[in-house]
PDB file of N, CA and C in Angstrom:
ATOM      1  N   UNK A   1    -127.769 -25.520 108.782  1.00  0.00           N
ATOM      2  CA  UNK A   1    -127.635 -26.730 109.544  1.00  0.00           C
ATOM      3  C   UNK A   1    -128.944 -27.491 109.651  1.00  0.00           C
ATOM      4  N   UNK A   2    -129.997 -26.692 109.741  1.00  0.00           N
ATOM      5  CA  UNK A   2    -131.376 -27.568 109.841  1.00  0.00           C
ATOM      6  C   UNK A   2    -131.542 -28.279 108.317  1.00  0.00           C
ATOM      7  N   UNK A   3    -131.470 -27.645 107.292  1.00  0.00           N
ATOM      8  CA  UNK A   3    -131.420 -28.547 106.265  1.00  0.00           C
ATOM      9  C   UNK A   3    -130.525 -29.951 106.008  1.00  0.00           C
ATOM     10  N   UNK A   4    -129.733 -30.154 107.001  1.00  0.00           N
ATOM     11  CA  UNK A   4    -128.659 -30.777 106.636  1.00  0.00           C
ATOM     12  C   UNK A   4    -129.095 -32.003 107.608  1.00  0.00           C
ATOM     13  N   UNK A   5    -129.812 -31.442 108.961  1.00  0.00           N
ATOM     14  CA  UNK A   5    -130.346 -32.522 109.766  1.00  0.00           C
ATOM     15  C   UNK A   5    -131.593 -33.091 109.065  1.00  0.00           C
ATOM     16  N   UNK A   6    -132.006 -32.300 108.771  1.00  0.00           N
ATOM     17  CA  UNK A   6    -134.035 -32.794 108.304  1.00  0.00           C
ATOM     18  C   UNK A   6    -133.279 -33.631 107.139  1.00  0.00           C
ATOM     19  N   UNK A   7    -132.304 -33.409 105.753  1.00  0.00           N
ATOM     20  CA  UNK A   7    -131.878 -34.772 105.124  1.00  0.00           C
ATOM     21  C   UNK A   7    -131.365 -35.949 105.533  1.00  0.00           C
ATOM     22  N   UNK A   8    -130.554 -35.672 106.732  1.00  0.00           N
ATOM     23  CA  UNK A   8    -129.555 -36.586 107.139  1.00  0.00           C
ATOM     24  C   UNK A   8    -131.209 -37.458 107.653  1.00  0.00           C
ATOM     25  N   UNK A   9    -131.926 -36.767 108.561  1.00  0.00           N
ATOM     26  CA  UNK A   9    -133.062 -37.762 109.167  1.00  0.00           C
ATOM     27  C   UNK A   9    -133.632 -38.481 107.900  1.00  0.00           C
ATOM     28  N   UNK A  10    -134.029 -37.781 107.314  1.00  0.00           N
ATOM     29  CA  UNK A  10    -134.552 -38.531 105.612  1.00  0.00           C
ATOM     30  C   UNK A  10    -133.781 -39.626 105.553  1.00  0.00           C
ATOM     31  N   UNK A  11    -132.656 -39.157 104.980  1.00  0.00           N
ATOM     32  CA  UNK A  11    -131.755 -40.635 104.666  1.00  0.00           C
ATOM     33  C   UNK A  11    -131.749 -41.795 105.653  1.00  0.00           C
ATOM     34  N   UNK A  12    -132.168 -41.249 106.894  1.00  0.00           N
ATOM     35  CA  UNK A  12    -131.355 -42.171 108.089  1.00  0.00           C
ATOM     36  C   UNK A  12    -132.904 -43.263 107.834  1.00  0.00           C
ATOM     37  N   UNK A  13    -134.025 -42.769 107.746  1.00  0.00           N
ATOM     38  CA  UNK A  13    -135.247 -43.376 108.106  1.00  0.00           C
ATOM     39  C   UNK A  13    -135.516 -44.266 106.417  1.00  0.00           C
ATOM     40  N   UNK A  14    -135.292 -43.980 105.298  1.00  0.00           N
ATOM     41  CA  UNK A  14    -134.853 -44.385 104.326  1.00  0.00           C
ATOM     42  C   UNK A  14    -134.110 -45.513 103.909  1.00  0.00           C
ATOM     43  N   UNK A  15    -132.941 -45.110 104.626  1.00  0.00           N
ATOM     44  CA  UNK A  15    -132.212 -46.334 105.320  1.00  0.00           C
ATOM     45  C   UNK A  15    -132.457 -47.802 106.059  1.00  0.00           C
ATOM     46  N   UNK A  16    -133.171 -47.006 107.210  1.00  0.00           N
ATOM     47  CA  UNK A  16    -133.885 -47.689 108.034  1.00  0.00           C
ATOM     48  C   UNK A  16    -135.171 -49.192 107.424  1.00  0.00           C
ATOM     49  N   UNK A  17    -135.548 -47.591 106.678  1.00  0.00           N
ATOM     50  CA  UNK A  17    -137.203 -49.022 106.255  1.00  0.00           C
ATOM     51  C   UNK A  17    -136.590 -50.069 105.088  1.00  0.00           C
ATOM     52  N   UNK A  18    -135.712 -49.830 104.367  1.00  0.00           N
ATOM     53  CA  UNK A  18    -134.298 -50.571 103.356  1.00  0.00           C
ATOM     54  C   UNK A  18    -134.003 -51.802 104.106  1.00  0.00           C
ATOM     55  N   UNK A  19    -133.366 -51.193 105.500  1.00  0.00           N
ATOM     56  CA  UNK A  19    -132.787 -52.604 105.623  1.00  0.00           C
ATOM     57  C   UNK A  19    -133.803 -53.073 106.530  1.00  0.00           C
ATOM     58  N   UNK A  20    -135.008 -52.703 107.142  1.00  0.00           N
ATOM     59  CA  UNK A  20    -135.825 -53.734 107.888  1.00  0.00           C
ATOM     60  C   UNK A  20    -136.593 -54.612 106.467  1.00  0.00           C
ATOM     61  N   UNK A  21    -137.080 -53.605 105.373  1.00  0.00           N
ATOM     62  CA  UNK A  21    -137.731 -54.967 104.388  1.00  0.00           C
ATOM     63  C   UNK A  21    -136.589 -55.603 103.883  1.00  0.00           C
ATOM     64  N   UNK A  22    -135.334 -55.398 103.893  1.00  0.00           N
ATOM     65  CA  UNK A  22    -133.971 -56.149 103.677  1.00  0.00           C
ATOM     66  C   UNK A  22    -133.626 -57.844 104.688  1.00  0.00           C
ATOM     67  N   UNK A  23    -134.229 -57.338 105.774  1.00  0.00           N
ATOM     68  CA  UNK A  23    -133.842 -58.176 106.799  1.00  0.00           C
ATOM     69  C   UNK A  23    -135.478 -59.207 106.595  1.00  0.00           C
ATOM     70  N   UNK A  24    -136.219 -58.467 106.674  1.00  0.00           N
ATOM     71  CA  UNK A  24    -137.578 -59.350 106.505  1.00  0.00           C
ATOM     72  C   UNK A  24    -137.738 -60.484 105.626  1.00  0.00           C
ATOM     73  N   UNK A  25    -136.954 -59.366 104.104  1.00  0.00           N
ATOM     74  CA  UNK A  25    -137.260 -60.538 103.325  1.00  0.00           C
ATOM     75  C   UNK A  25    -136.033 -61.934 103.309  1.00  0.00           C
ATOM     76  N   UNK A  26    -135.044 -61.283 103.718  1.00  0.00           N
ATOM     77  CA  UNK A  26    -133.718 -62.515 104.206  1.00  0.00           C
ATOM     78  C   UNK A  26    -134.376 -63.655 105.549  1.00  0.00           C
ATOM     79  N   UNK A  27    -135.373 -63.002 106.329  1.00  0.00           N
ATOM     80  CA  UNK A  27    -135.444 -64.289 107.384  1.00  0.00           C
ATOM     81  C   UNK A  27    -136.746 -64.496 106.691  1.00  0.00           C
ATOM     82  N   UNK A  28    -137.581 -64.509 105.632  1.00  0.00           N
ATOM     83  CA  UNK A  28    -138.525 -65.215 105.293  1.00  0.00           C
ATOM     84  C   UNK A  28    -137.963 -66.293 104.609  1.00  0.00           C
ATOM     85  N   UNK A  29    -137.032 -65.953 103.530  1.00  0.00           N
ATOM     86  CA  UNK A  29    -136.292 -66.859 102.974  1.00  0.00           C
ATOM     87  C   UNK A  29    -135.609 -67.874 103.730  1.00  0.00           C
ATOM     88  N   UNK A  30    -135.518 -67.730 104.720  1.00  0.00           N
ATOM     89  CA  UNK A  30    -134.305 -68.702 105.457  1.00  0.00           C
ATOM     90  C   UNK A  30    -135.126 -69.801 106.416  1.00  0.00           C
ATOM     91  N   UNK A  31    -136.619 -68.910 106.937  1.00  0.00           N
ATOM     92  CA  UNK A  31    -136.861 -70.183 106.952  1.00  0.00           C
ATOM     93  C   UNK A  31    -137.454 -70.923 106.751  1.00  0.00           C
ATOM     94  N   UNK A  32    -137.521 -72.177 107.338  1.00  0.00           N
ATOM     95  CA  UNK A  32    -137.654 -73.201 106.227  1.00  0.00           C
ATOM     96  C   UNK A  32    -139.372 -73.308 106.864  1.00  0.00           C
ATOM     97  N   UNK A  33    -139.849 -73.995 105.667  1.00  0.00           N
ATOM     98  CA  UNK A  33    -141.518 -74.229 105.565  1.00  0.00           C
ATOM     99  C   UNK A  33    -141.804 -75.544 106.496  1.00  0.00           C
ATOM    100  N   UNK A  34    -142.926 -75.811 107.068  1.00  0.00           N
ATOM    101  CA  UNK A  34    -143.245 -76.649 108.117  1.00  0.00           C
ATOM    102  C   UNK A  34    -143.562 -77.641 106.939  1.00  0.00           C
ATOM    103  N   UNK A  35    -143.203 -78.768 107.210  1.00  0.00           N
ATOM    104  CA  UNK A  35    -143.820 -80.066 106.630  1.00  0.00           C
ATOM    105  C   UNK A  35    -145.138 -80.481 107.798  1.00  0.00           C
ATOM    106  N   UNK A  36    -145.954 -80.843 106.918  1.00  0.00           N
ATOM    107  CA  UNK A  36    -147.312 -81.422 107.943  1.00  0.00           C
ATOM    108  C   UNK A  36    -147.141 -82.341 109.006  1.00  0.00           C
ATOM    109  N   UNK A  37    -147.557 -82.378 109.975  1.00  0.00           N
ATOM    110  CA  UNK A  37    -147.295 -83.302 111.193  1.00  0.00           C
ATOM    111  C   UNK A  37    -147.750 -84.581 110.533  1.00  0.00           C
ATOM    112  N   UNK A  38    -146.547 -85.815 110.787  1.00  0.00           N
ATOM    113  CA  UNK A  38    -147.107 -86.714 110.922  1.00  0.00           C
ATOM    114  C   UNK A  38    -147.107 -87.474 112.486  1.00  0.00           C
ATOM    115  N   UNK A  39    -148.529 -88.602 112.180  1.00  0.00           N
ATOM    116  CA  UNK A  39    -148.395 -89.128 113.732  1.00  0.00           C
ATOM    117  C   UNK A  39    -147.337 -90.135 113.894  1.00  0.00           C
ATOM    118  N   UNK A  40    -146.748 -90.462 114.824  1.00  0.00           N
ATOM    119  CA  UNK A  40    -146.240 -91.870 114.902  1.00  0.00           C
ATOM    120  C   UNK A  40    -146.458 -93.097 114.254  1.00  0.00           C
ATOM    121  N   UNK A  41    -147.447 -93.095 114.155  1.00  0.00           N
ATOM    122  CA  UNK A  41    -148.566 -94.256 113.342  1.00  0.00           C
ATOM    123  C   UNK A  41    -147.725 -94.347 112.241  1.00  0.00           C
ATOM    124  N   UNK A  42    -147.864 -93.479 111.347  1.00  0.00           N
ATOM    125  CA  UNK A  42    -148.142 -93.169 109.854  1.00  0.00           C
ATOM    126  C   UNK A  42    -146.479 -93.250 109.293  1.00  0.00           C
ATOM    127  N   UNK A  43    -145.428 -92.451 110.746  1.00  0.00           N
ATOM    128  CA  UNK A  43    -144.235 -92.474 110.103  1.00  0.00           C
ATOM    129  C   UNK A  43    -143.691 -93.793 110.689  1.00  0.00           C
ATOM    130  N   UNK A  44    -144.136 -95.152 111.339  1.00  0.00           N
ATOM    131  CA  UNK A  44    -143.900 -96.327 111.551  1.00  0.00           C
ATOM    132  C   UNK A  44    -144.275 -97.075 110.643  1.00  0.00           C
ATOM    133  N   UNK A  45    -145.716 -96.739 110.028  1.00  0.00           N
ATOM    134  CA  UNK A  45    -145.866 -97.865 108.706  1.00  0.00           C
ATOM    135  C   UNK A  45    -145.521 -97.172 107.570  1.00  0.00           C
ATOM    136  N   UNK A  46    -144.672 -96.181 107.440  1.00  0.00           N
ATOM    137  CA  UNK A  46    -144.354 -95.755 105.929  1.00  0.00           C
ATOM    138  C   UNK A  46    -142.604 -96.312 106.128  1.00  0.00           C
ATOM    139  N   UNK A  47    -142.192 -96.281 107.244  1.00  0.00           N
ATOM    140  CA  UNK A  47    -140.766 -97.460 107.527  1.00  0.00           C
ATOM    141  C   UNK A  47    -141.041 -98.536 107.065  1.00  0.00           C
ATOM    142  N   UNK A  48    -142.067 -99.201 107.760  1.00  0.00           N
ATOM    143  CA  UNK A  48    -142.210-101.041 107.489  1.00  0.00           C
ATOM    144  C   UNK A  48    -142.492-100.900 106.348  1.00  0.00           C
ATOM    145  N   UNK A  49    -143.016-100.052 105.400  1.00  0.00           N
ATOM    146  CA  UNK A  49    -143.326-100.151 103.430  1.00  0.00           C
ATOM    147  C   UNK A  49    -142.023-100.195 103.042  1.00  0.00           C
ATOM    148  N   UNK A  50    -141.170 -99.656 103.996  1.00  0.00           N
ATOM    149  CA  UNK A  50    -139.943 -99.078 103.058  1.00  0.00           C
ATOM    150  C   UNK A  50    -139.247-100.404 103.309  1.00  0.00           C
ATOM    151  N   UNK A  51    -139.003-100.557 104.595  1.00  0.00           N
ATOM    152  CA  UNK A  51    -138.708-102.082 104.814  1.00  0.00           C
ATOM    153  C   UNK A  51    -138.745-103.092 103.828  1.00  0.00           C
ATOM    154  N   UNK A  52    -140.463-103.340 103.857  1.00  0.00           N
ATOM    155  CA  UNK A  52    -140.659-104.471 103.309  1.00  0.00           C
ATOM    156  C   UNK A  52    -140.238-104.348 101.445  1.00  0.00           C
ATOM    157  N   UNK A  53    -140.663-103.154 101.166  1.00  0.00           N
ATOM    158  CA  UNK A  53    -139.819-103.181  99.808  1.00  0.00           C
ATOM    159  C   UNK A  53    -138.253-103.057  99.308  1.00  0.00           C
ATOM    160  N   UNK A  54    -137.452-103.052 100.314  1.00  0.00           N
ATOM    161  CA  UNK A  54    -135.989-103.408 100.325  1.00  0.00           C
ATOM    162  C   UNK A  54    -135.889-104.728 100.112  1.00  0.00           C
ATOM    163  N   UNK A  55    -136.709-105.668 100.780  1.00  0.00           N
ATOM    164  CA  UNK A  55    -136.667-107.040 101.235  1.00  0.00           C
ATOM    165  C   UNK A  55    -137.000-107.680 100.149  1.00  0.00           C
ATOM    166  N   UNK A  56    -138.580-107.048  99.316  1.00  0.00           N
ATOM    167  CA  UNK A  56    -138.440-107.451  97.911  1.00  0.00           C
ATOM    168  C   UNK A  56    -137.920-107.520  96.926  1.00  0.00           C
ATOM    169  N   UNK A  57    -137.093-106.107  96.599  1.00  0.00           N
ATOM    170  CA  UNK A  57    -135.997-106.030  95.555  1.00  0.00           C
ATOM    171  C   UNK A  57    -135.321-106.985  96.306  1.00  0.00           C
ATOM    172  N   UNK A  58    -134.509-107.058  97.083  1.00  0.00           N
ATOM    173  CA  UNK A  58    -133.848-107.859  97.126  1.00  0.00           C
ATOM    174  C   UNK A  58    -133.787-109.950  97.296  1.00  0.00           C
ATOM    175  N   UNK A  59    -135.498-110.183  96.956  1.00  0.00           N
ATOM    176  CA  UNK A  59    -135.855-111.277  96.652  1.00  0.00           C
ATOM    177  C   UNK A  59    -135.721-111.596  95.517  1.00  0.00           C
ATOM    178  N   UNK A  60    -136.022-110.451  94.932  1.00  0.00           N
ATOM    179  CA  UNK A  60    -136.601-110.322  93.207  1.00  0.00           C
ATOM    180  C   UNK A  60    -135.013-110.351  92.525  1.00  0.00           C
ATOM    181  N   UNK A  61    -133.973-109.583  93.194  1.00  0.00           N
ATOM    182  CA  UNK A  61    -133.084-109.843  92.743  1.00  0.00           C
ATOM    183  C   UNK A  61    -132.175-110.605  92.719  1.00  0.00           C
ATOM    184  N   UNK A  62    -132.239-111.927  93.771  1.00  0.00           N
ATOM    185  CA  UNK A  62    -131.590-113.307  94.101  1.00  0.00           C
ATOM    186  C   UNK A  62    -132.354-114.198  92.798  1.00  0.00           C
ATOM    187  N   UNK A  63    -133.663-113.896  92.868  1.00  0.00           N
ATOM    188  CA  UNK A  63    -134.035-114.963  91.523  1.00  0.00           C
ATOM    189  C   UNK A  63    -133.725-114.355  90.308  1.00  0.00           C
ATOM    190  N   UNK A  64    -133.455-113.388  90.078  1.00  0.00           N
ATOM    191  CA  UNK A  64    -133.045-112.796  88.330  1.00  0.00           C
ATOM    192  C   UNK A  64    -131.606-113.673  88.609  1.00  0.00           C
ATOM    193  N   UNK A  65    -130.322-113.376  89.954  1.00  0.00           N
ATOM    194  CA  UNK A  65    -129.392-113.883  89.457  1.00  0.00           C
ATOM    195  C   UNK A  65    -129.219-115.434  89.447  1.00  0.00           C
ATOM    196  N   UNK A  66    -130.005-116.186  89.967  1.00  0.00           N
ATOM    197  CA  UNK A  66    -130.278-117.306  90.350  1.00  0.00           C
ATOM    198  C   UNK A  66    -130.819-117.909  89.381  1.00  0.00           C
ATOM    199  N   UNK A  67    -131.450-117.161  88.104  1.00  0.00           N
ATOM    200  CA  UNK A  67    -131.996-117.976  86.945  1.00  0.00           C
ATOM    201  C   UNK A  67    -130.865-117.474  85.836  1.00  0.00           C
ATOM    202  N   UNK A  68    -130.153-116.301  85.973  1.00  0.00           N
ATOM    203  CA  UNK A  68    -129.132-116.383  84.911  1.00  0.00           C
ATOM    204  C   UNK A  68    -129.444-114.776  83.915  1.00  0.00           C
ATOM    205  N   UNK A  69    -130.471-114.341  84.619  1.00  0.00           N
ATOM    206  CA  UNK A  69    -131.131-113.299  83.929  1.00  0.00           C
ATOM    207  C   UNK A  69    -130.319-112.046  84.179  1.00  0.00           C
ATOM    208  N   UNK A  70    -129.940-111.851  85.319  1.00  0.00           N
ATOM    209  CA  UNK A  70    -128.499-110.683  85.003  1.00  0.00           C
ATOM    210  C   UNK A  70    -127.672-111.366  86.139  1.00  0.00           C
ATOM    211  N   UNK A  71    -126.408-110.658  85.208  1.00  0.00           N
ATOM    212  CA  UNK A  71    -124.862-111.387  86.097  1.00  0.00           C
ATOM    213  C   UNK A  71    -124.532-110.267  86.893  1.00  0.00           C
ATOM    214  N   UNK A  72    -125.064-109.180  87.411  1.00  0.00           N
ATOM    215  CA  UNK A  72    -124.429-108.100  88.180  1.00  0.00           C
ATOM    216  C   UNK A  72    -124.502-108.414  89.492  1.00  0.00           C
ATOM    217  N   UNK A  73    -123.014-108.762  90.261  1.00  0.00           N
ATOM    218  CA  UNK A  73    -123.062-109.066  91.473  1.00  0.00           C
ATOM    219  C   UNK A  73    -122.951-107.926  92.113  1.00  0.00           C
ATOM    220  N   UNK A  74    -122.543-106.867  91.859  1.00  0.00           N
ATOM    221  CA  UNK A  74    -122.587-105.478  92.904  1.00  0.00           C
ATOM    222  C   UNK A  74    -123.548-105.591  93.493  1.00  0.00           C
ATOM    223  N   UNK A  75    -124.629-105.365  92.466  1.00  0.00           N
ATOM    224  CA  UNK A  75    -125.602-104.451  93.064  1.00  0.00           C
ATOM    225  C   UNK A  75    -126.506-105.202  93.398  1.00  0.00           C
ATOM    226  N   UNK A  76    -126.457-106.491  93.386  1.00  0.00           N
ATOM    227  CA  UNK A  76    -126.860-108.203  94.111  1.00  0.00           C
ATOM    228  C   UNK A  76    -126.581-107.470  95.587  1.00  0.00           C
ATOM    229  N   UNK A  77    -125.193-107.633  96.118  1.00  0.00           N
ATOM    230  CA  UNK A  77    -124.579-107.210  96.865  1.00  0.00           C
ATOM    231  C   UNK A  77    -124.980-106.332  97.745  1.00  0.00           C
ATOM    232  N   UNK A  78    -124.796-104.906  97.263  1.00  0.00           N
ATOM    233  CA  UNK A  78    -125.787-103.587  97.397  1.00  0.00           C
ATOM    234  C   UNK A  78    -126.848-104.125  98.109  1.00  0.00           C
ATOM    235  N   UNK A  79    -128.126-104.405  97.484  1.00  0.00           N
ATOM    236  CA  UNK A  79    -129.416-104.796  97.805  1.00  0.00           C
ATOM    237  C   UNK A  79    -129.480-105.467  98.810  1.00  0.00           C
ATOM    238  N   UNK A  80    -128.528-106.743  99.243  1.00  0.00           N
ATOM    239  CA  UNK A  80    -128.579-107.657 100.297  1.00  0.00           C
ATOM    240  C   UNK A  80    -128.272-106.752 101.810  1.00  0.00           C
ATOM    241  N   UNK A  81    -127.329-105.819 101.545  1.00  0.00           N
ATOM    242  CA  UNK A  81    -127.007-105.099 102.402  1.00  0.00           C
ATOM    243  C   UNK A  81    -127.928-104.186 102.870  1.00  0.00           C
ATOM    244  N   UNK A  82    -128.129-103.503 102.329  1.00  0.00           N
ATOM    245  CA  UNK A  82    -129.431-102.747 102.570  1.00  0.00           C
ATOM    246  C   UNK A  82    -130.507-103.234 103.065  1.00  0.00           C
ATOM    247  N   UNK A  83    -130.836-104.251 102.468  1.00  0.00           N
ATOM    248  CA  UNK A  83    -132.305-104.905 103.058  1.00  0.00           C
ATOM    249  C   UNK A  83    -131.643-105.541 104.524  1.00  0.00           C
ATOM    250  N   UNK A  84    -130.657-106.134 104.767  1.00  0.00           N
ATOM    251  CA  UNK A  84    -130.191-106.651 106.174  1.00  0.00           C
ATOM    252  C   UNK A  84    -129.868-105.528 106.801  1.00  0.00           C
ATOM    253  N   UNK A  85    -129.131-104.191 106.660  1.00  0.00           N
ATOM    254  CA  UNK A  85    -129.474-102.931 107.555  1.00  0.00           C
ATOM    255  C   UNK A  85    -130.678-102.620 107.955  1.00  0.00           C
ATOM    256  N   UNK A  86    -131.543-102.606 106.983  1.00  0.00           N
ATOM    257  CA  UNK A  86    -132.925-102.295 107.242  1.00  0.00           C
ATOM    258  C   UNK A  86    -134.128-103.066 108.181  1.00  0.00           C
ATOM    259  N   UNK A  87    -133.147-104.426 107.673  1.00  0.00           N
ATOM    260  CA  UNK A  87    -133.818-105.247 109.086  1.00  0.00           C
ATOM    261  C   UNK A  87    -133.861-105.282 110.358  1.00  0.00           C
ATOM    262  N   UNK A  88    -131.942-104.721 110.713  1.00  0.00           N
ATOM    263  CA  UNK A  88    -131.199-104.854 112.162  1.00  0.00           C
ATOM    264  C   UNK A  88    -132.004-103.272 112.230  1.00  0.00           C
ATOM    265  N   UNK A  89    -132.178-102.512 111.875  1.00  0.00           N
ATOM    266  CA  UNK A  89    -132.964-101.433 112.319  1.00  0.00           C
ATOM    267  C   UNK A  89    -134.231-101.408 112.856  1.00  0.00           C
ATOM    268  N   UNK A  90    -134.649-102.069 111.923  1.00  0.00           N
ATOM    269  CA  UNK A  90    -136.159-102.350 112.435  1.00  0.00           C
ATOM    270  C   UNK A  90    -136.798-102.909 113.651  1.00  0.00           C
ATOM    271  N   UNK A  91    -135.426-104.647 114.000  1.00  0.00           N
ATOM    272  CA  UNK A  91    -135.513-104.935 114.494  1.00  0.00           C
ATOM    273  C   UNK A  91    -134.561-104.423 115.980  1.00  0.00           C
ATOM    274  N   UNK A  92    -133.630-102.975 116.388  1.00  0.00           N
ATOM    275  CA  UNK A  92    -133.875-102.654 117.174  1.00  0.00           C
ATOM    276  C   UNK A  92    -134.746-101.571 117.351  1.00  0.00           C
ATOM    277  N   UNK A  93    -135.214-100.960 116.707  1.00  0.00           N
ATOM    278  CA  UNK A  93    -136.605 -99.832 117.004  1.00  0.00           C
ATOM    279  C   UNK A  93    -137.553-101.100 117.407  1.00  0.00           C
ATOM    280  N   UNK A  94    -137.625-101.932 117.647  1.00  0.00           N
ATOM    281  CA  UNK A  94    -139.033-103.132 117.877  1.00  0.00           C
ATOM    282  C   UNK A  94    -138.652-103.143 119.391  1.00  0.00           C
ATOM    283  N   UNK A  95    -136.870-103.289 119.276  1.00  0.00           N
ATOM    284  CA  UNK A  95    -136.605-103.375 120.902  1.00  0.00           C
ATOM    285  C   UNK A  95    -136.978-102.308 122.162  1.00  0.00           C
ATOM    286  N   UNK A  96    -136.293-100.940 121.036  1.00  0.00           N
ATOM    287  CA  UNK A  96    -136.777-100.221 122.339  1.00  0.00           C
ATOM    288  C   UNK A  96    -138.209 -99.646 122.471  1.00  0.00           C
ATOM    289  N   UNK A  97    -138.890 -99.916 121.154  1.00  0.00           N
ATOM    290  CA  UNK A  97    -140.109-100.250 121.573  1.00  0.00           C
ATOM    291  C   UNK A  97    -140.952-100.695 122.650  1.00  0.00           C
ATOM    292  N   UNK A  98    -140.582-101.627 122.718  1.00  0.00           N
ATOM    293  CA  UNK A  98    -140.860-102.749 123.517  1.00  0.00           C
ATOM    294  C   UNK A  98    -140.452-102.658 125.096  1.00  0.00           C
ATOM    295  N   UNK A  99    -139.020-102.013 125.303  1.00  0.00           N
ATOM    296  CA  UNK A  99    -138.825-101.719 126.350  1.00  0.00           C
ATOM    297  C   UNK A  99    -139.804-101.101 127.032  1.00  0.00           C
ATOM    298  N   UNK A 100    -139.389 -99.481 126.073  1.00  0.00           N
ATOM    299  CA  UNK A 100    -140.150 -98.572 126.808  1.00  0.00           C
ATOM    300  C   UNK A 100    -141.781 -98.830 126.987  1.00  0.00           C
ATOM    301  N   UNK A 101    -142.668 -99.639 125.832  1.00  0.00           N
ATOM    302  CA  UNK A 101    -143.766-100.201 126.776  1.00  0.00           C
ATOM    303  C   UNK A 101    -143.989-100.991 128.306  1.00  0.00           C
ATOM    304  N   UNK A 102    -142.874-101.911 128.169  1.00  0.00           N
ATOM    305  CA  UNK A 102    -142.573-102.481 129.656  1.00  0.00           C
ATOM    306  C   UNK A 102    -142.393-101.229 130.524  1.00  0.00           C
ATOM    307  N   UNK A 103    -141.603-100.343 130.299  1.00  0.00           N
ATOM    308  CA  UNK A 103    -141.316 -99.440 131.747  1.00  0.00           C
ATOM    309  C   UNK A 103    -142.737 -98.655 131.837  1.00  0.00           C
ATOM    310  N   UNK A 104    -143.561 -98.500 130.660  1.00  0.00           N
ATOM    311  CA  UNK A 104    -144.428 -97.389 130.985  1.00  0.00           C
ATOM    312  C   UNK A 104    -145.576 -98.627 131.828  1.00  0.00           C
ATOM    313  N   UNK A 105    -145.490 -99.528 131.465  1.00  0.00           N
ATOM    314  CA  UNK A 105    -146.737-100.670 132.189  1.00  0.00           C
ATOM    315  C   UNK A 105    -146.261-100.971 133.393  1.00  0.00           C
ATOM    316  N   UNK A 106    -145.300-100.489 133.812  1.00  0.00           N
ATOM    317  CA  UNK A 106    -144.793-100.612 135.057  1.00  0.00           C
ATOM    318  C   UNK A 106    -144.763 -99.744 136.209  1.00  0.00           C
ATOM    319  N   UNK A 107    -145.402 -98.663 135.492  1.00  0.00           N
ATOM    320  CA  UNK A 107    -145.192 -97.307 136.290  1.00  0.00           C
ATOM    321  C   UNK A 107    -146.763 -97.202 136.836  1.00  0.00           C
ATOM    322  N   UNK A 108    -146.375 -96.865 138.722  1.00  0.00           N
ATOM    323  CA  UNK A 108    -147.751 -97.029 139.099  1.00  0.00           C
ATOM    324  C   UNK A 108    -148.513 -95.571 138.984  1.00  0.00           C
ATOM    325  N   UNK A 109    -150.085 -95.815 138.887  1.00  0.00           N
ATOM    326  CA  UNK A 109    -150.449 -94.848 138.726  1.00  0.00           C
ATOM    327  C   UNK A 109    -151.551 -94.407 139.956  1.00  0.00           C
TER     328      UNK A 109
END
């Protein structure tokens, strides 16, 4: 019987260290890697780039169809939309912007 425990413990601890580097290496994998902090700053003017280059394709692409240079109204279409989503976005992130500066200039200190 002691031989049978001293294996069974073998196996059991065997077992054991199996599925903890089993489990280790499953939650390394899972999770996910930190992307670098950005500040507010940086992820507000990499919007307004994105912004403002919606706004261009879609300048650039009123005069291609406007001179005759391509006939594709989709994606005329497409572009207009996008760049006017991108605007009404912008222009409410400006709002509550703006709010919440008013409430914080309002708050006594």
């Amino acid at each position: 019987m002691v031989v049978k425990s001293v294996a069974f413990n073998a196996y059991q601890n065997a077992m054991d260290l199996r599925r903890r580097t089993v489990d280790s290496t499953v939650s390394q994998s899972l999770r996910k890697p930190q992307a670098p902090a950005t500040s507010f700053q940086d992820t507000l003017k990499s919007s307004l780039v994105k912004v403002n280059d919606l706004q261009e394709t879609k300048e650039s692409m009123i005069k291609e169809f406007a001179s005759g240079k391509t006939q594709n109204v989709h994606e005329l279409m497409i572009a207009m939309q996008k760049a006017g989503m991108a605007m009404q976005m912008t222009g409410a992130v400006r709002s509550k912007i703006m709010t919440a500066y008013k409430e914080i200039m309002q708050m006594p200190f």
